[in-house]
C-alpha atoms as a PDB file:
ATOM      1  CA  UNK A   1      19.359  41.282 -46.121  1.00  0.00           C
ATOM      2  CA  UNK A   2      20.320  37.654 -44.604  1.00  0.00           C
ATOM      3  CA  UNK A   3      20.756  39.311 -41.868  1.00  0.00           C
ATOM      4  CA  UNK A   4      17.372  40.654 -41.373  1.00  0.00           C
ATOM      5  CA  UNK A   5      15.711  37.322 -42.615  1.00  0.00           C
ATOM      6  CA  UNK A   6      17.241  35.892 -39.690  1.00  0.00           C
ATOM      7  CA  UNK A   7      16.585  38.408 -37.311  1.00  0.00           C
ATOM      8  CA  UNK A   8      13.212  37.664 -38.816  1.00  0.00           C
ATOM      9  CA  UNK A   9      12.838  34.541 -38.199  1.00  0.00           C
ATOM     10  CA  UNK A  10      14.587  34.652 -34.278  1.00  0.00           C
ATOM     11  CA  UNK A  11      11.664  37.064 -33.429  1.00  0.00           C
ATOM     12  CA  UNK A  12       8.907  34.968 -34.240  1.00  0.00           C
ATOM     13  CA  UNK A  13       9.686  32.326 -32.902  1.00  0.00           C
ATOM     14  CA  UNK A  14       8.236  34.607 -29.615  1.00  0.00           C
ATOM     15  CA  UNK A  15       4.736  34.074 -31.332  1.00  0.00           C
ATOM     16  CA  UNK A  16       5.184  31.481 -33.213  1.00  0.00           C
ATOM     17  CA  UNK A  17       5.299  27.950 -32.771  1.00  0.00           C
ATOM     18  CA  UNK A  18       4.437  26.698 -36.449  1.00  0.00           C
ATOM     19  CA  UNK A  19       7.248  26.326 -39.418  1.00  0.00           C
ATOM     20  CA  UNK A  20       6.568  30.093 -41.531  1.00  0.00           C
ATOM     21  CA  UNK A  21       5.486  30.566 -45.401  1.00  0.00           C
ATOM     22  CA  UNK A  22       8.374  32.905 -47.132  1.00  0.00           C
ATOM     23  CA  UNK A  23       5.494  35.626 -47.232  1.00  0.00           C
ATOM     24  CA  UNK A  24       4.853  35.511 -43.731  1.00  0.00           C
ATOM     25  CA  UNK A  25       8.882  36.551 -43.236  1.00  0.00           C
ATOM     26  CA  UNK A  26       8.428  39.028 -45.595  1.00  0.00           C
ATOM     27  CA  UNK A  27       5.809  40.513 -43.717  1.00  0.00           C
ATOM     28  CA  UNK A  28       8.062  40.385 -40.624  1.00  0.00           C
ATOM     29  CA  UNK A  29      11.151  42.347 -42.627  1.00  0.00           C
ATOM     30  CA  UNK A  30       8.726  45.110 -43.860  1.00  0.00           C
ATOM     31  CA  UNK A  31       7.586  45.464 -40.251  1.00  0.00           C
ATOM     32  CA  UNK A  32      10.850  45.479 -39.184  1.00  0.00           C
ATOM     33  CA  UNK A  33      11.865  47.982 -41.988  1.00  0.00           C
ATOM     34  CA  UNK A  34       8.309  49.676 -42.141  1.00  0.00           C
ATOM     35  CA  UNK A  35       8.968  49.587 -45.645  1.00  0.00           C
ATOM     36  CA  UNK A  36       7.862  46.897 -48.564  1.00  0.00           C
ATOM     37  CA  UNK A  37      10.245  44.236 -49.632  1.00  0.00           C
ATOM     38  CA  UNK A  38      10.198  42.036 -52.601  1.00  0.00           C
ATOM     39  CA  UNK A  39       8.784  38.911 -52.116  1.00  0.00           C
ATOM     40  CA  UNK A  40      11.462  37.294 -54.408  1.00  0.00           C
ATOM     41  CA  UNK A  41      13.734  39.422 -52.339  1.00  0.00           C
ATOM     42  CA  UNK A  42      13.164  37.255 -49.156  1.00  0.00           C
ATOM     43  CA  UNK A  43      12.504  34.178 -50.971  1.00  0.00           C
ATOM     44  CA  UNK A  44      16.264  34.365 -52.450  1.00  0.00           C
ATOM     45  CA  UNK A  45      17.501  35.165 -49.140  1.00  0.00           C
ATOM     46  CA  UNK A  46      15.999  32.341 -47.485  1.00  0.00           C
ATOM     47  CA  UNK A  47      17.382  29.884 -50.132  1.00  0.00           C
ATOM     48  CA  UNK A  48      20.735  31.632 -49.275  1.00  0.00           C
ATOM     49  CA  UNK A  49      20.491  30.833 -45.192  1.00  0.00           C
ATOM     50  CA  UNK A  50      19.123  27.001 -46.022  1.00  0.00           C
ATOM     51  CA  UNK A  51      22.387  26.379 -48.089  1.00  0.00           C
ATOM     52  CA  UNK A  52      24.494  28.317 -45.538  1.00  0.00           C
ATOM     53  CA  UNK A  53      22.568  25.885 -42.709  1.00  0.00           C
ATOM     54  CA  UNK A  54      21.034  28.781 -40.573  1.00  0.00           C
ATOM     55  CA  UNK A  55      17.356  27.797 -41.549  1.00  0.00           C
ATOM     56  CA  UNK A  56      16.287  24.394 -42.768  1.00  0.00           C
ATOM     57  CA  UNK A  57      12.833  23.841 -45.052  1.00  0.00           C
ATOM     58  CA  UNK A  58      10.504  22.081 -42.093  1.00  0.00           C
ATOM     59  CA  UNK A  59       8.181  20.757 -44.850  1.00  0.00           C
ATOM     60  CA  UNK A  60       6.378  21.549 -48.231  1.00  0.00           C
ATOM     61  CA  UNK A  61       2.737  21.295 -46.627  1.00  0.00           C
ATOM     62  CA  UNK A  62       2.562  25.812 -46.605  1.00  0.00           C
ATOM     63  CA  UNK A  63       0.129  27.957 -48.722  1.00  0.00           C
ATOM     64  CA  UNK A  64       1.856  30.822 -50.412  1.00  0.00           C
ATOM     65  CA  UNK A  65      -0.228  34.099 -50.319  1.00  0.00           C
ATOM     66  CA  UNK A  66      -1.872  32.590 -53.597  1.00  0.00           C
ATOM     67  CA  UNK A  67      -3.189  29.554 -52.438  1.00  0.00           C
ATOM     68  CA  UNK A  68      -0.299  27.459 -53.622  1.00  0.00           C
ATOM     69  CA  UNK A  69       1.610  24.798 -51.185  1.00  0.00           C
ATOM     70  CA  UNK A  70       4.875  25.985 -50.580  1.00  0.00           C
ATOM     71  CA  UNK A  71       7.378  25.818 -48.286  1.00  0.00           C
ATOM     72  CA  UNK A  72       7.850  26.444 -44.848  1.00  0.00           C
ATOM     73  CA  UNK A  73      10.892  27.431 -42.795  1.00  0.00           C
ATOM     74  CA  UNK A  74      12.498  27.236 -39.122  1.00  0.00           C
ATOM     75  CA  UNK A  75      15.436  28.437 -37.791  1.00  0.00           C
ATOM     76  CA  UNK A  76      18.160  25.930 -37.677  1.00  0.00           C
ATOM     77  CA  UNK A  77      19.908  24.948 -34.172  1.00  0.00           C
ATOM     78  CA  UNK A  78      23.047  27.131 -36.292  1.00  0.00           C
ATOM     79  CA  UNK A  79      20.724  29.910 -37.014  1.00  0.00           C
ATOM     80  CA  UNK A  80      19.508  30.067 -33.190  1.00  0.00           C
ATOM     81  CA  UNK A  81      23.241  30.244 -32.070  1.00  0.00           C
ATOM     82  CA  UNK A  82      24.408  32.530 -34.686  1.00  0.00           C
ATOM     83  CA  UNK A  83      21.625  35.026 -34.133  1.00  0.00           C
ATOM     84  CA  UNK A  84      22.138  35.047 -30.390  1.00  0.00           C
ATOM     85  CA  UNK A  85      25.688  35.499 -31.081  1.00  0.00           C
ATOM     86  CA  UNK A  86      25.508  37.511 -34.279  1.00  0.00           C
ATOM     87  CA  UNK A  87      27.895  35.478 -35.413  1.00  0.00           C
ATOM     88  CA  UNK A  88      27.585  34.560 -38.819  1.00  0.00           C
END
């Protein structure tokens, strides 16, 4: 599943430029999958890949599909090579 957060992330940064809201991944894994995810599912994995260095937290200043700030992720320099590589 780290894996596929990743790959995740990597594609859309082809559309787009902004930091993403864990939900917004998620909804980039199901895509991927066509099938539903948990939410806590990609939230976990994400928390996995910032301690491993592959993504870093850009800021706190999201809104979780709730309303709620939260925060928001990029791809670390690691991550981009890694990816590319799939080496990790």
């Amino acid at each position: 599943m780290q894996q596929l957060v990743l790959a995740a992330m990597h594609r859309m940064r082809t559309y787009r430029s902004e930091p993403a809201e864990a939900w917004v991944i998620q909804c980039e894994v199901e895509a991927h999958l066509q099938s539903k995810v948990s939410g806590s599912t990609v939230r976990t994995r994400l928390n996995e890949l910032v301690g491993k260095g592959f993504i870093e937290i850009a800021d706190r200043n999201g809104l979780s599909s709730t309303g709620h700030r939260c925060a928001r992720y990029v791809l670390a320099p690691i991550g981009e090579v890694a990816h590319e590589r799939d080496e990790w």
